[in-house]
C-alpha atoms as a PDB file:
ATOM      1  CA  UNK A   1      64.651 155.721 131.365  1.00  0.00           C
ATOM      2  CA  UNK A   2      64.740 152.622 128.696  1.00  0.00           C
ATOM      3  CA  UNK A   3      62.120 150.713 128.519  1.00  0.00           C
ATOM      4  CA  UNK A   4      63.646 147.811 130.458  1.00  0.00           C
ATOM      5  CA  UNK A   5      64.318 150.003 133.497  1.00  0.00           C
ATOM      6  CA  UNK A   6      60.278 151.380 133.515  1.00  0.00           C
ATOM      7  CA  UNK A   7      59.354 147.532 133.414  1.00  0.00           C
ATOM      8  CA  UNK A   8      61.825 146.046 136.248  1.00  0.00           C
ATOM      9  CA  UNK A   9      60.444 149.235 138.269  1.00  0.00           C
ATOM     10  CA  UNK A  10      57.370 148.692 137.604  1.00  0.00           C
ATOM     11  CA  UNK A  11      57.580 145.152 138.764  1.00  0.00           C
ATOM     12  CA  UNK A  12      59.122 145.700 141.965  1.00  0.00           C
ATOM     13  CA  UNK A  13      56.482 148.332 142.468  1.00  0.00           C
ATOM     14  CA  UNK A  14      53.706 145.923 142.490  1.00  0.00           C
ATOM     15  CA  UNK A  15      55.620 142.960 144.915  1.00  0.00           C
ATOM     16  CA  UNK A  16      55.699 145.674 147.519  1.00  0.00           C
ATOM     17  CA  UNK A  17      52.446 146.680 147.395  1.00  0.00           C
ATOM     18  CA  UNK A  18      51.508 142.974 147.082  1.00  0.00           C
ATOM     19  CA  UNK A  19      53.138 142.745 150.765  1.00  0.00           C
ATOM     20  CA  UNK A  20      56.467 140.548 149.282  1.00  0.00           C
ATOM     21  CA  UNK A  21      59.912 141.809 151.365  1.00  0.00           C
ATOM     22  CA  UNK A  22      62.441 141.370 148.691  1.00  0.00           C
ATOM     23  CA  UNK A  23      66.175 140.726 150.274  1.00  0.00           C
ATOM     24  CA  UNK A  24      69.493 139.566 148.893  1.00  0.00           C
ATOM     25  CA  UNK A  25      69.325 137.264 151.189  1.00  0.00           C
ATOM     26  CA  UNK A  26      66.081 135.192 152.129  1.00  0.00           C
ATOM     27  CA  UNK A  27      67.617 131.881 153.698  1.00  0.00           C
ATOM     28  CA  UNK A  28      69.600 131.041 157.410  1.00  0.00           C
ATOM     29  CA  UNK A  29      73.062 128.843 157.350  1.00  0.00           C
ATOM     30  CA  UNK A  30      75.620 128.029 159.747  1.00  0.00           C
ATOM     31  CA  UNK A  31      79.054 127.681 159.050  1.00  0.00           C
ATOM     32  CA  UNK A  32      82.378 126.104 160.439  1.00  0.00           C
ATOM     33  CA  UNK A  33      85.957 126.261 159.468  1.00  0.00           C
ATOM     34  CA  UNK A  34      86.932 122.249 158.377  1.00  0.00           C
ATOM     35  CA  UNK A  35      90.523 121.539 158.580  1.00  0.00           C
ATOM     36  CA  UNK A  36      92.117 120.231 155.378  1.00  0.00           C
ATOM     37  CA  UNK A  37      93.981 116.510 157.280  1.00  0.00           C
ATOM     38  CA  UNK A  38      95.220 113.214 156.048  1.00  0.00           C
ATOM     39  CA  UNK A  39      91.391 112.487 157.616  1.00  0.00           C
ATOM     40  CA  UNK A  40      90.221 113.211 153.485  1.00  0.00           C
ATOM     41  CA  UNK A  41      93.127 111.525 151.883  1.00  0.00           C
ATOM     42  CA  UNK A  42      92.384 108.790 149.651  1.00  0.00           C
ATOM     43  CA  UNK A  43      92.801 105.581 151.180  1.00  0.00           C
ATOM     44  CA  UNK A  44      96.517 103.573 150.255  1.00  0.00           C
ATOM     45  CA  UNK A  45      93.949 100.326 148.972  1.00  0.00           C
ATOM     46  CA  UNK A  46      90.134 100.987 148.012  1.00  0.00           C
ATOM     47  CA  UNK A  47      88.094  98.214 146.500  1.00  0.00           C
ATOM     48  CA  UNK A  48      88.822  98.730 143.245  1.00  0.00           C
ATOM     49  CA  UNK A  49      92.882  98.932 143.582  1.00  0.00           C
ATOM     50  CA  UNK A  50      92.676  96.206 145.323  1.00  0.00           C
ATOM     51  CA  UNK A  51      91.153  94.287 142.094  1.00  0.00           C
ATOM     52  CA  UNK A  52      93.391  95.682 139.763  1.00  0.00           C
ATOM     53  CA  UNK A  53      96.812  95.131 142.131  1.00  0.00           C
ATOM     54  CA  UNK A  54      96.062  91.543 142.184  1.00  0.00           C
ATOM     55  CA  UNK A  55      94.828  91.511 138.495  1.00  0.00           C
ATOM     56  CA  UNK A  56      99.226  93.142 137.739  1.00  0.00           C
ATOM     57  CA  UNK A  57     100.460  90.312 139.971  1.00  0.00           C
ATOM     58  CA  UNK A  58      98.916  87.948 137.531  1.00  0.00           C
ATOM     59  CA  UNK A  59      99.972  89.517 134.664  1.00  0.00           C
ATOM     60  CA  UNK A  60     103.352  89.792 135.350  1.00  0.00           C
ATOM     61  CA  UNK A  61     104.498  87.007 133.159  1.00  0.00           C
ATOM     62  CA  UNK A  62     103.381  88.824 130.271  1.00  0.00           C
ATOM     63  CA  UNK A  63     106.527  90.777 130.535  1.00  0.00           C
ATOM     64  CA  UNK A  64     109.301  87.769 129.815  1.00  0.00           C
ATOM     65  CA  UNK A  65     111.676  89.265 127.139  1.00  0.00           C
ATOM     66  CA  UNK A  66     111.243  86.660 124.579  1.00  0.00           C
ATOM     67  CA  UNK A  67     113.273  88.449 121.656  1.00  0.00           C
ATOM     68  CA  UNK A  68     115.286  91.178 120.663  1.00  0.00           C
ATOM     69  CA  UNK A  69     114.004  92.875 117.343  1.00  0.00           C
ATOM     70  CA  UNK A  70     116.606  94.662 115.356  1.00  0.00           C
ATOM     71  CA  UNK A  71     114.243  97.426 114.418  1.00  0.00           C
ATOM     72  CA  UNK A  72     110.281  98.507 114.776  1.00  0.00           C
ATOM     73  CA  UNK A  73     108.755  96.677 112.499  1.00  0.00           C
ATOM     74  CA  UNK A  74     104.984  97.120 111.071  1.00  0.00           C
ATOM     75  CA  UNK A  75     102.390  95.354 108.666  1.00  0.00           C
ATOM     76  CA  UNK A  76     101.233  97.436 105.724  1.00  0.00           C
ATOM     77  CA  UNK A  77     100.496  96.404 102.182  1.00  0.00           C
ATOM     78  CA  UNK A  78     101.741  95.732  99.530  1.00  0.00           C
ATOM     79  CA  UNK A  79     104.585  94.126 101.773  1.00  0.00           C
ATOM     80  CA  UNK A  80     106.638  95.190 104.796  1.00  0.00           C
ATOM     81  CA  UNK A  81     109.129  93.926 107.237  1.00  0.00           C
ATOM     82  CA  UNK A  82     107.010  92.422 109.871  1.00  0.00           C
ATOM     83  CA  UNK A  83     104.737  90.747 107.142  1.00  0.00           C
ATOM     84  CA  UNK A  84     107.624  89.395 105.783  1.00  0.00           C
ATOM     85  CA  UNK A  85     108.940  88.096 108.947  1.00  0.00           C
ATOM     86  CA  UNK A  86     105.286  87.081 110.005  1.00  0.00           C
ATOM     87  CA  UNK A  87     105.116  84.551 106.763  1.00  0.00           C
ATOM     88  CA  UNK A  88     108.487  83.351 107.442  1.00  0.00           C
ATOM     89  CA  UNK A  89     108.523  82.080 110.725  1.00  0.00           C
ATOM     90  CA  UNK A  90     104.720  80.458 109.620  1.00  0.00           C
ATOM     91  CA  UNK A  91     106.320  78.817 107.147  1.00  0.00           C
ATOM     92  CA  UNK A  92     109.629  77.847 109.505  1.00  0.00           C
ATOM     93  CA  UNK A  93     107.770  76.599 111.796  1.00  0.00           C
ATOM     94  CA  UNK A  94     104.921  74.832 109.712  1.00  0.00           C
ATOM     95  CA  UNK A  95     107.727  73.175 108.204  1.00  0.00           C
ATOM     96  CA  UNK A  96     109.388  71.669 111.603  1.00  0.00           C
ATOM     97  CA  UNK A  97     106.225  70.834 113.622  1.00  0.00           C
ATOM     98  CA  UNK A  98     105.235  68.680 110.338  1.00  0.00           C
ATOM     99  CA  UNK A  99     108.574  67.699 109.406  1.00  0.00           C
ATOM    100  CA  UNK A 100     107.602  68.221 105.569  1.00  0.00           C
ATOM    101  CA  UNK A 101     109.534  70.586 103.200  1.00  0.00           C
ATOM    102  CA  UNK A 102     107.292  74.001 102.701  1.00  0.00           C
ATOM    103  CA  UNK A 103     107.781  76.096  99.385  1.00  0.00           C
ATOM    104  CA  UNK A 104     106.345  78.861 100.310  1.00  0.00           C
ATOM    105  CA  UNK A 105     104.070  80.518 102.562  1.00  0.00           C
ATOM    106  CA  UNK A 106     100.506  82.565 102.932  1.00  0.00           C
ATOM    107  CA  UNK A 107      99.613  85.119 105.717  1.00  0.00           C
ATOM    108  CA  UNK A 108      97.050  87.333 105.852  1.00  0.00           C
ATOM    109  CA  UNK A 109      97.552  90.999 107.016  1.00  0.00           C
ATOM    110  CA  UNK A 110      94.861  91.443 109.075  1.00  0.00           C
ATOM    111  CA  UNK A 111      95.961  88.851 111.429  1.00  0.00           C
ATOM    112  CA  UNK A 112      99.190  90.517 112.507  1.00  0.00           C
ATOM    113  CA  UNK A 113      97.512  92.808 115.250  1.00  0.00           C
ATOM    114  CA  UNK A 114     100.450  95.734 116.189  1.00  0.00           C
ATOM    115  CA  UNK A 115     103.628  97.268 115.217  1.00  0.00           C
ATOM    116  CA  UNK A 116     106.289  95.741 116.798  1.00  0.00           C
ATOM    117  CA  UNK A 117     109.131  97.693 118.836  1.00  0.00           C
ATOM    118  CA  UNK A 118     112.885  97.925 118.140  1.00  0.00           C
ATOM    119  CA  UNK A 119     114.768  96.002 121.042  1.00  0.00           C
ATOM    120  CA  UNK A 120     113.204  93.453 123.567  1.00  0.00           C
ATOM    121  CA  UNK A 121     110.116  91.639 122.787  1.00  0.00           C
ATOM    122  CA  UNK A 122     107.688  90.920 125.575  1.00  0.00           C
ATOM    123  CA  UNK A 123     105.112  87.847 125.781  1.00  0.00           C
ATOM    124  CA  UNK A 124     102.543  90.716 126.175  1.00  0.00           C
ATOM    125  CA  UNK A 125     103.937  92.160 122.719  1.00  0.00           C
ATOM    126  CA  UNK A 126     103.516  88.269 120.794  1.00  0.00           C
ATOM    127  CA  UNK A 127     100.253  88.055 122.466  1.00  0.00           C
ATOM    128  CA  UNK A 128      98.789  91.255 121.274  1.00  0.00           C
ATOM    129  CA  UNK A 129     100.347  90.966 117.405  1.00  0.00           C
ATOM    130  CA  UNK A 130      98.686  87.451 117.088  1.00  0.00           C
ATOM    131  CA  UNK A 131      95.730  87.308 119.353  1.00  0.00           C
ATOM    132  CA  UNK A 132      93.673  85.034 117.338  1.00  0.00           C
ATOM    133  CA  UNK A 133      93.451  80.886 117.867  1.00  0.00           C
ATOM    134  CA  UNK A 134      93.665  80.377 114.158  1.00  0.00           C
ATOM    135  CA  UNK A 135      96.242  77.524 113.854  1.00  0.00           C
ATOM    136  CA  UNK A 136      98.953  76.474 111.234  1.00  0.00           C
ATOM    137  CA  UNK A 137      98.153  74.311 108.271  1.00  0.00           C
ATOM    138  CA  UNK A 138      99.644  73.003 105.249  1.00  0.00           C
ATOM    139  CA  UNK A 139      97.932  72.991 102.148  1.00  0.00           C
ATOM    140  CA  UNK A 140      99.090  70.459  99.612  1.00  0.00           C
ATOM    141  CA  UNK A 141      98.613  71.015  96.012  1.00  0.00           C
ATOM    142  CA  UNK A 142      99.681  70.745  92.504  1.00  0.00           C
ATOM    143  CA  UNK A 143     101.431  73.118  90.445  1.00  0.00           C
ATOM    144  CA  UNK A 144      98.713  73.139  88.208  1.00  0.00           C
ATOM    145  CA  UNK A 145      96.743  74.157  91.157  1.00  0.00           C
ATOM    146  CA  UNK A 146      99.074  76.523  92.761  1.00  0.00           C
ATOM    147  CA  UNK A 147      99.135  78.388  89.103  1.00  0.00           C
ATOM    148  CA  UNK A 148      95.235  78.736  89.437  1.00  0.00           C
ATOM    149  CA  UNK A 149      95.620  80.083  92.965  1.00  0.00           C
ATOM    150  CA  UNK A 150      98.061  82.631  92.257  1.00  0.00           C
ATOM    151  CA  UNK A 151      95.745  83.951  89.395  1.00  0.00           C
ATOM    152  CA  UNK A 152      93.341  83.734  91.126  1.00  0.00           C
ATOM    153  CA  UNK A 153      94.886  85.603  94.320  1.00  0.00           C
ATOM    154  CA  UNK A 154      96.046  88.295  91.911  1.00  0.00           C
ATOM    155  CA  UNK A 155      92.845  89.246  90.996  1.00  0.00           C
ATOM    156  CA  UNK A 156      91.631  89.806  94.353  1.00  0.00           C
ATOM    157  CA  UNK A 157      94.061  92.511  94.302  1.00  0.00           C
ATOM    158  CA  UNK A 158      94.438  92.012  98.267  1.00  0.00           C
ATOM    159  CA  UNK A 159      98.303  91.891  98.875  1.00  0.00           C
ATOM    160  CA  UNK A 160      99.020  89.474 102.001  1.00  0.00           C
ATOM    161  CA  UNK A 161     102.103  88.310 103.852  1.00  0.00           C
ATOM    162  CA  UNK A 162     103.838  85.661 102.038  1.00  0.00           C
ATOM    163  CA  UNK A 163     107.490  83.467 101.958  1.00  0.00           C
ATOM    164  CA  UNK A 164     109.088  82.008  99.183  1.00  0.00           C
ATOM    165  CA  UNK A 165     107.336  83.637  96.629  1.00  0.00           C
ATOM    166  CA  UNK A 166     108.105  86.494  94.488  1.00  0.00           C
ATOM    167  CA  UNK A 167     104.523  87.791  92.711  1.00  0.00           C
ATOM    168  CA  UNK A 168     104.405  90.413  90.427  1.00  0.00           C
ATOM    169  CA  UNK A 169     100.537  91.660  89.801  1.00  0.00           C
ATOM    170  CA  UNK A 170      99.181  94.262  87.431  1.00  0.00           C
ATOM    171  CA  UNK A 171      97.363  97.191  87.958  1.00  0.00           C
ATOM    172  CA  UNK A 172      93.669  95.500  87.481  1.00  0.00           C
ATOM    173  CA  UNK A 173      94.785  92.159  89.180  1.00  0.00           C
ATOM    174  CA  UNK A 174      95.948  90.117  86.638  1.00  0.00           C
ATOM    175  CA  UNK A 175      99.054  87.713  87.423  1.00  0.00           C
ATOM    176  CA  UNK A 176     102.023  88.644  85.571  1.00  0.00           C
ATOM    177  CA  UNK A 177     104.591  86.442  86.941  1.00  0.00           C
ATOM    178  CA  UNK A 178     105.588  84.306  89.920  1.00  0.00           C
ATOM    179  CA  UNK A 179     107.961  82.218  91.064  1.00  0.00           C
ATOM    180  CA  UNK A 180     108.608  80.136  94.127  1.00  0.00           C
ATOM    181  CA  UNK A 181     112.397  79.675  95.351  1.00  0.00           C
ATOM    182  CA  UNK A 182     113.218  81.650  92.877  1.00  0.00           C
ATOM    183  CA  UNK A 183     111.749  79.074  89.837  1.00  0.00           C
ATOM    184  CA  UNK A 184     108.755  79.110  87.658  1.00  0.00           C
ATOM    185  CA  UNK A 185     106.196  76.773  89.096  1.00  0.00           C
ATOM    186  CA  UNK A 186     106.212  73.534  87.529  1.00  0.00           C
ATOM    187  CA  UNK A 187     102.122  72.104  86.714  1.00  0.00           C
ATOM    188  CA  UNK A 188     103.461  68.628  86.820  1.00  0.00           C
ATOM    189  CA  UNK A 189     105.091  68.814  90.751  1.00  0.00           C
ATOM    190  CA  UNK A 190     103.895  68.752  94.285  1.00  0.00           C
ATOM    191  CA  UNK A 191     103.840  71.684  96.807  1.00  0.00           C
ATOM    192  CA  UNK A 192     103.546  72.595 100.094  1.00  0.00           C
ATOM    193  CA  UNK A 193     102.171  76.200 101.124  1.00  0.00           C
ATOM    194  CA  UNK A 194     102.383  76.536 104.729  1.00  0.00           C
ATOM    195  CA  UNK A 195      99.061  78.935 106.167  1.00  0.00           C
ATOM    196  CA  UNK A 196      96.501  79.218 108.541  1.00  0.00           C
ATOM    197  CA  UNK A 197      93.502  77.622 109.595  1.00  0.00           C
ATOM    198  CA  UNK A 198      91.436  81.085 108.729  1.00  0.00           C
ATOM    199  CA  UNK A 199      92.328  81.010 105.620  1.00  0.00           C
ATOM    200  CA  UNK A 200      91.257  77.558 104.864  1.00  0.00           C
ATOM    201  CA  UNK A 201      87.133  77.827 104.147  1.00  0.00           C
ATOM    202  CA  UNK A 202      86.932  81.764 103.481  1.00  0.00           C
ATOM    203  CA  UNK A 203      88.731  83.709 106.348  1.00  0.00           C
ATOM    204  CA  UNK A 204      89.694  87.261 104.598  1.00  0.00           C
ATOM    205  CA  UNK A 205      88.067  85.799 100.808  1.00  0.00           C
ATOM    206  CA  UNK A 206      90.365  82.782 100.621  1.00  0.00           C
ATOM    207  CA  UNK A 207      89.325  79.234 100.452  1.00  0.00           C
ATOM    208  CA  UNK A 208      92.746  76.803  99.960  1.00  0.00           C
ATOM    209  CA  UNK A 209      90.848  74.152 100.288  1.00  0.00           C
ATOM    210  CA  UNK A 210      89.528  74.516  96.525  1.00  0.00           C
ATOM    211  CA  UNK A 211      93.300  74.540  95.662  1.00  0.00           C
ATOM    212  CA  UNK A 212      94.702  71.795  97.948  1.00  0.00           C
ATOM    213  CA  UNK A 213      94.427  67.598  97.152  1.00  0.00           C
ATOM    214  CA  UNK A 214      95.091  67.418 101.427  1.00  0.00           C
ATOM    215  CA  UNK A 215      95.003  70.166 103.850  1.00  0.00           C
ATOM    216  CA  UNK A 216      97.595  69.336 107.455  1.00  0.00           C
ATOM    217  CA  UNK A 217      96.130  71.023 110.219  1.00  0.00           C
ATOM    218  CA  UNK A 218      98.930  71.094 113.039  1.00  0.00           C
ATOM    219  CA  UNK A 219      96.812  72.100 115.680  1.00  0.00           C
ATOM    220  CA  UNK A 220      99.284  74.478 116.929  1.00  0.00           C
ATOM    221  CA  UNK A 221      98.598  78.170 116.911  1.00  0.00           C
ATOM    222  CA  UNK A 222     100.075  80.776 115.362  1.00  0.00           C
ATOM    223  CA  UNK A 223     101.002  82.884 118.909  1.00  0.00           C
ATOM    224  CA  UNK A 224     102.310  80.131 120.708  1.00  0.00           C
ATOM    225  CA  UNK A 225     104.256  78.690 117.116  1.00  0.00           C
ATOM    226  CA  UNK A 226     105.972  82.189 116.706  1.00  0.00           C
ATOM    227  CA  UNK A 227     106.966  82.186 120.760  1.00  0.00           C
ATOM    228  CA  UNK A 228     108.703  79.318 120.124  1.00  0.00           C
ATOM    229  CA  UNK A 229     110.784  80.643 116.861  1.00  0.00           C
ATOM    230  CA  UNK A 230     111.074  83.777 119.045  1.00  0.00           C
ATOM    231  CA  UNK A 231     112.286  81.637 122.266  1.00  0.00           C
ATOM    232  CA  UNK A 232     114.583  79.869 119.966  1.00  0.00           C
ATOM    233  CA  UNK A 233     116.284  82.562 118.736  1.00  0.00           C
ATOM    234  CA  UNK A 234     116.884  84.604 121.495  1.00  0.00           C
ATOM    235  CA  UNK A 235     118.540  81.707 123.015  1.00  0.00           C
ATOM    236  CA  UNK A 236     120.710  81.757 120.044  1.00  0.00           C
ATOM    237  CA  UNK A 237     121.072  85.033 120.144  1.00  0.00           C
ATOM    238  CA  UNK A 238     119.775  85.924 116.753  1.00  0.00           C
ATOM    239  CA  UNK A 239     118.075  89.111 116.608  1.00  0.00           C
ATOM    240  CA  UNK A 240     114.654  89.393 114.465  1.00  0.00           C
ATOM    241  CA  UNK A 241     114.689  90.964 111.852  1.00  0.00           C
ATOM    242  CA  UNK A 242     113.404  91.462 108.045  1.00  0.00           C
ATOM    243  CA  UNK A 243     112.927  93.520 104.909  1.00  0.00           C
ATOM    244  CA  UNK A 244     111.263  94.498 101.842  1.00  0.00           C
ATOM    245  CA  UNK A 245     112.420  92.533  99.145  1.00  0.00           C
ATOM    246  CA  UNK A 246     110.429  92.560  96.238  1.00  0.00           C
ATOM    247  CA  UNK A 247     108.091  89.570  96.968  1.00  0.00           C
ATOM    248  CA  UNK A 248     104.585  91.169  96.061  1.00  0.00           C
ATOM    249  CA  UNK A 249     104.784  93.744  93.492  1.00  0.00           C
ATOM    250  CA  UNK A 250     101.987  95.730  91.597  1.00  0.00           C
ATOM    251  CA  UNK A 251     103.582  96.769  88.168  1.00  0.00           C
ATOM    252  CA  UNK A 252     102.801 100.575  86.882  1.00  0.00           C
ATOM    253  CA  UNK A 253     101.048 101.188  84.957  1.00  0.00           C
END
């Protein structure tokens, strides 16, 4: 016998002499047979279904088709379609609600929220890209002063969404050439960059207003600016869409 045998005998050896009846089986139950009915089915409405049906009835707006998008279109750095088409309708729309003339226009990345599907557009799909309540502003400055900015944004080496501007940065951030509208900025003139409230006093490491001589804040923000452009449009029947185009680039080295 192993040793583990002699010691589990050995054990049982000294419960029965200690009086202990050892059984498979020390305990009484009853027992019934329980049909399986509808009885146990989960009920058509519990509390919490009930919460959450009447939360989807109020919801239901957020599916309105409020564009048609020619393609899925995401935000990644250095540029990208939806950035592209993110700074453009900022500065569109900048533009009308003001009724000035915009040059060009600044967007930053982080504040376009999800990829956006090929095909119809939703309410719920504008809501979740731009959730935030930053609103549009235009930032007024010199040339002189838009010069110093773009140098200055260079060096962050932080690629955002922009319009009207064609940047071309160097490997460690320094500005190598830019134009807006397609012309070398002119120190002497006026211009208009169309952006956001965020990005005003230090939102993402930007402050414009150490650029700008008068900063416009519309007041209108930036989800319920781009429903409209979007609303507009697929009135029209103009489909959204956008591509890369050369407006940031980072030379190689």
């Amino acid at each position: 016998m192993t040793r583990k045998t002699i010691m589990a005998v050995s054990v049982l050896a000294v419960l029965l002499s200690a009086g202990f009846t050892v059984s498979a089986q020390d305990f009484d139950y009853d027992w019934c047979i329980i049909p399986v009915t509808s009885e146990y089915d989960e009920p058509a409405e519990t509390p919490v279904s009930a919460i959450v049906s009447k939360a989807r009835k109020g919801m239901e707006y957020l599916n309105e088709v409020v564009a048609v998008s020619a393609k899925e279109m995401t935000a990644v750095r250095p540029e990208s379609d939806l950035s592209n088409l993110t700074a453009d309708i900022i500065a569109e729309m900048a533009g009308r609600i003001t009724g000035s003339t915009v040059d060009c226009a600044l967007y930053n990345m982080g504040g376009i929220r999800i990829t956006l599907p090929e095909g119809d557009i939703t309410l719920s799909d504008i809501v979740s890209c731009y959730p935030f309540k930053n609103t549009l502003v235009i930032a007024r400055m010199s040339g002189e002063s838009l010069l110093r900015f773009f140098a200055d944004f260079a060096a962050m080496k932080q690629p955002e969404a922009v319009s009207g501007i064609n940047i071309t940065v160097s490997q460690d951030g320094k500005l190598q050439s830019v134009l807006v509208q397609g012309k070398e900025i002119d120190p002497d003139e006026s211009y208009n960059m169309a952006s956001i409230s965020f990005l005003v006093s230090g939102g993402d490491g930007f402050f414009l207003e150490n650029y700008a001589d008068e900063i416009i804040d519309t007041g209108v923000q930036v989800k319920d600016a781009v429903l409209d452009y979007c609303r507009q449009a697929y009135k029209d029947g103009r489909i959204l869409d956008a591509d890369v185009e050369g407006r940031y680039v980072i030379e190689d080295k």
